[in-house]
Protein backbone atom coordinates (compact mmCIF):
# COMPACT_ATOMS: atom_id res chain seq x y z
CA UNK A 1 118.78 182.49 86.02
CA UNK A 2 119.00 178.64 84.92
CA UNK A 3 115.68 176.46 86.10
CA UNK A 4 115.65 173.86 88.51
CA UNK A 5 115.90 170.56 86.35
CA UNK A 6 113.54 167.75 87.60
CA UNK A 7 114.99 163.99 86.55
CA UNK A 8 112.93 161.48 86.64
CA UNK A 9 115.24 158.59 86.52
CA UNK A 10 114.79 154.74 85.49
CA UNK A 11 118.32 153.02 85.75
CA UNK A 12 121.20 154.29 87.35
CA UNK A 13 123.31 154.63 84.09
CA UNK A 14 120.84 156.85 82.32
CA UNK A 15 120.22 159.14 85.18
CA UNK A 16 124.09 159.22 85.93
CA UNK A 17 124.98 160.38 82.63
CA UNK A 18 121.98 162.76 82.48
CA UNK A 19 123.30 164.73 85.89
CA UNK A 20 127.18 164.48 84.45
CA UNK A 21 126.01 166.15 81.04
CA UNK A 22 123.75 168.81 83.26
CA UNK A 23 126.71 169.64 85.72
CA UNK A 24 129.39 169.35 82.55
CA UNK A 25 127.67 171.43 79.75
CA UNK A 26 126.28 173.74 82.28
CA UNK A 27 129.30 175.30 83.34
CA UNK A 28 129.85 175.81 79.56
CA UNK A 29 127.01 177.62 79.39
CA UNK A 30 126.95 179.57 82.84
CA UNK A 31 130.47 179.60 84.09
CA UNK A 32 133.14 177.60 85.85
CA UNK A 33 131.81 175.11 88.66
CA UNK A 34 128.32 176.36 87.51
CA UNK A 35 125.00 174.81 86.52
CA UNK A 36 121.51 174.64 87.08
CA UNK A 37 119.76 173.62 90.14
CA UNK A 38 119.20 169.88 89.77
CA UNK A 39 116.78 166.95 91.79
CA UNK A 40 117.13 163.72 91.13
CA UNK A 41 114.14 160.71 91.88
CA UNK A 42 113.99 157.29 90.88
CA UNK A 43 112.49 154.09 91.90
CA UNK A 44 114.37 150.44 92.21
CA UNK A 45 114.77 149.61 88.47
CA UNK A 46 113.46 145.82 89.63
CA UNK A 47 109.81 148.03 90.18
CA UNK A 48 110.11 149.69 86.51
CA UNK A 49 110.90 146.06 84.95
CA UNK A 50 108.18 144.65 86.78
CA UNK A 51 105.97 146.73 84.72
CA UNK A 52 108.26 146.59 81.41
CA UNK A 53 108.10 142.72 81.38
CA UNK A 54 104.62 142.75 81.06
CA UNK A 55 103.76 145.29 79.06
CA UNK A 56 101.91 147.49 81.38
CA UNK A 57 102.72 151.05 80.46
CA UNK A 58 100.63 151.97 82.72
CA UNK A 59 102.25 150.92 85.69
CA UNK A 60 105.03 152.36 84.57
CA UNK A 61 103.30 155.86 84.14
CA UNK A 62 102.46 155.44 87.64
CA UNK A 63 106.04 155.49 89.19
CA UNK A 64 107.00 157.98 86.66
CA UNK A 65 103.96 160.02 87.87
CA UNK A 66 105.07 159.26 91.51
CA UNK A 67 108.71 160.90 90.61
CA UNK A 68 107.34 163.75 89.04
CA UNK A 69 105.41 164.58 92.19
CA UNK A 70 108.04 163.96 94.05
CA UNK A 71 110.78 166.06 92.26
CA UNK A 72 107.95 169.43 91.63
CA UNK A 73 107.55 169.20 95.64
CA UNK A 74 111.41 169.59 95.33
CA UNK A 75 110.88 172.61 93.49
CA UNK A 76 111.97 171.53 89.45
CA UNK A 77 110.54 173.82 87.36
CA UNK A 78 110.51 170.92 84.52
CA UNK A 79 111.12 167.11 84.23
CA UNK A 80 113.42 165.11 81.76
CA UNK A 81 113.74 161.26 81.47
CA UNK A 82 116.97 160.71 80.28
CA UNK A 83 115.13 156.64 79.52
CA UNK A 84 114.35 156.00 76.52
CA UNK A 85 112.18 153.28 76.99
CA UNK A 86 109.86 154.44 79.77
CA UNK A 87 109.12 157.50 77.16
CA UNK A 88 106.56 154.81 76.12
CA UNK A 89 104.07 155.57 78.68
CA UNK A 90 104.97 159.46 78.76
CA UNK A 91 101.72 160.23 76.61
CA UNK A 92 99.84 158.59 79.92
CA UNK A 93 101.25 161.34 82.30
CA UNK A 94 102.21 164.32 80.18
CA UNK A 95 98.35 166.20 80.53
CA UNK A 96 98.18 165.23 84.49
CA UNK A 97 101.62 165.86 85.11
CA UNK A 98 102.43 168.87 88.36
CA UNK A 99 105.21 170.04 85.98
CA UNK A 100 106.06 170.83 81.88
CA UNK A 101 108.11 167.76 80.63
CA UNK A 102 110.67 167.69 77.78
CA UNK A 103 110.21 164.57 75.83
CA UNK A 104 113.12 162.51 74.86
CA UNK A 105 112.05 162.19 71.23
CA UNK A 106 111.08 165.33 70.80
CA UNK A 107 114.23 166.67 71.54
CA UNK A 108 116.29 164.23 69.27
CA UNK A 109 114.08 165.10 66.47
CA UNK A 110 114.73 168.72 66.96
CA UNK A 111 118.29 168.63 67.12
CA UNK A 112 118.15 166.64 64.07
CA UNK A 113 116.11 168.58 62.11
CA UNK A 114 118.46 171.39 63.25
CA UNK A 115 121.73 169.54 61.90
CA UNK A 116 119.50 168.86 58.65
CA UNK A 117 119.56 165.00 58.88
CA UNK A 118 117.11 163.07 57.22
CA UNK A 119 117.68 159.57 58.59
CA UNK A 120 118.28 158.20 62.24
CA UNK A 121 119.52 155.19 63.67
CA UNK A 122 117.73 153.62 66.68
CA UNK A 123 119.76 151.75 68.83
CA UNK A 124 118.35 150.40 72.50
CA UNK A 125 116.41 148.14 74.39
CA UNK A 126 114.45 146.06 72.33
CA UNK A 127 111.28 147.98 73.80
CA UNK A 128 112.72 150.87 72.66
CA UNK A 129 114.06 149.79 68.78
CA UNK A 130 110.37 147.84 68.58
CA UNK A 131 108.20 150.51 70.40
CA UNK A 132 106.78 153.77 69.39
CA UNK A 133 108.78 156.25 71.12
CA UNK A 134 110.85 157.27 68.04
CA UNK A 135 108.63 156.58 65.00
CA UNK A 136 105.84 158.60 66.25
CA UNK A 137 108.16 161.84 67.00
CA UNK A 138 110.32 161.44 64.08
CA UNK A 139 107.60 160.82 61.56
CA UNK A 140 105.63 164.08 62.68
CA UNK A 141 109.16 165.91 62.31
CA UNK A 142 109.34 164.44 58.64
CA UNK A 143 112.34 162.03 59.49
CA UNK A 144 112.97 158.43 58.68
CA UNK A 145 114.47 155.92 60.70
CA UNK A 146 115.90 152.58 61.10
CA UNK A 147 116.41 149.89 63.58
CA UNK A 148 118.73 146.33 62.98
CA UNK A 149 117.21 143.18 62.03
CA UNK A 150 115.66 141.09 64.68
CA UNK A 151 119.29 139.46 65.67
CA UNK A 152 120.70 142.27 66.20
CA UNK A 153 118.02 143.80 68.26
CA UNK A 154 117.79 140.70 70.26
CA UNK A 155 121.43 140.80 70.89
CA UNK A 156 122.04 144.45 72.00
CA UNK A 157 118.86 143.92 74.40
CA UNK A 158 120.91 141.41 75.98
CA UNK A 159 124.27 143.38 76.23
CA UNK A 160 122.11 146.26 77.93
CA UNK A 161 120.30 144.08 80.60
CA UNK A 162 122.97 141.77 81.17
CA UNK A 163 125.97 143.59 81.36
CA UNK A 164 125.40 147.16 81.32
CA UNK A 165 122.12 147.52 83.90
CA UNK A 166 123.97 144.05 85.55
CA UNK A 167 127.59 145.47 85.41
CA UNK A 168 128.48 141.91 84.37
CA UNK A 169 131.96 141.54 84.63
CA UNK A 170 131.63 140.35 80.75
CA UNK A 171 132.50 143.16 79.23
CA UNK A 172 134.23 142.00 76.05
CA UNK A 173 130.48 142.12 74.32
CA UNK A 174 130.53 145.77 74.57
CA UNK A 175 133.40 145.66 72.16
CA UNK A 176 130.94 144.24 70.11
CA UNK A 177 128.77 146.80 69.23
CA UNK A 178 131.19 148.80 66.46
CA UNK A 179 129.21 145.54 64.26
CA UNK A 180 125.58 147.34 65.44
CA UNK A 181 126.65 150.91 64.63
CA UNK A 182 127.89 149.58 61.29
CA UNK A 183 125.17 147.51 60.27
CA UNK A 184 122.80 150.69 61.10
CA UNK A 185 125.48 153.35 59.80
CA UNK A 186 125.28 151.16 56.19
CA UNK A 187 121.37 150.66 56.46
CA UNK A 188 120.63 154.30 57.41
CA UNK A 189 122.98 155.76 54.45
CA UNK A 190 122.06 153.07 51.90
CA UNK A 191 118.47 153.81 51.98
């Protein structure tokens, strides 16, 4: 029998697309119209920015702490984050949390490992491309990785709080971002 899935969400897009992948690969796995169980908890984004802004990981442990709670009361067996970013402040909750996690990382670096790549390409917020989330996990897997320059960085950071989290009715930036898997497509197979 499938586990309840616990997701402890940060923006709307993220946690949208984790459920859809849940609900779509699940009936792949366990038949037609089928997948696991699945709770869903989030706070305002506005409340994890608050925290983001200024650096306070901790804060940010806190709401994800508060989900967690909420979502094992719910009955999920585990928890997944389908946000990148917020992974920064997992190592804060992980040992107190009511529930086992998976970590974001983690994962990636496993699947990698298991399609024998060497090399991967971080693309995100800025606190994600800049923070420790992936190094640390891909370094203890023995992968490398690579980020863009500090333009590019700056630039996708903007297309992903502006327009995607904003729904900015700019969308002819996102057409952009062929140049950003390009850049890190030639500096990840370069190297």
């Amino acid at each position: 029998m499938a586990q309840h899935i616990g997701i402890v969400a940060c923006s709307a897009e993220g946690a949208a697309l984790c459920y859809r992948t849940i609900c779509l690969e699940g009936a792949e796995l366990l038949g037609r119209h089928n997948h696991p169980e699945v709770s869903l908890h989030t706070h305002p984004l506005a409340e994890y920015m608050k925290y983001i802004d200024q650096g306070d990981w901790t804060g940010v442990a806190e709401l994800m702490m508060s989900s967690a709670e909420k979502l094992a009361r719910a009955g999920a067996d585990f928890l997944i984050c389908p946000d990148n970013t917020i992974h920064q402040a997992f190592d804060l909750i992980a040992h107190r949390s009511p529930r086992p996690w998976l970590h974001i990382a983690e994962e990636v670096a496993k699947e990698s490992k298991r399609c024998h790549f060497k090399r991967l390409g971080v693309l995100g917020t800025r606190y994600l491309m800049e923070g420790p989330v992936y190094p640390e996990k891909l370094k203890a897997a023995g992968l490398e990785h690579r980020i863009p320059d500090e333009n590019e960085r700056s630039r996708l950071n903007q297309i992903i709080f502006n327009e995607l989290c904003m729904r900015s009715s700019c969308r002819g930036r996102w057409r952009t971002l062929p140049k950003s898997f390009e850049y890190l497509r030639t500096m990840v197979v370069m190297l």
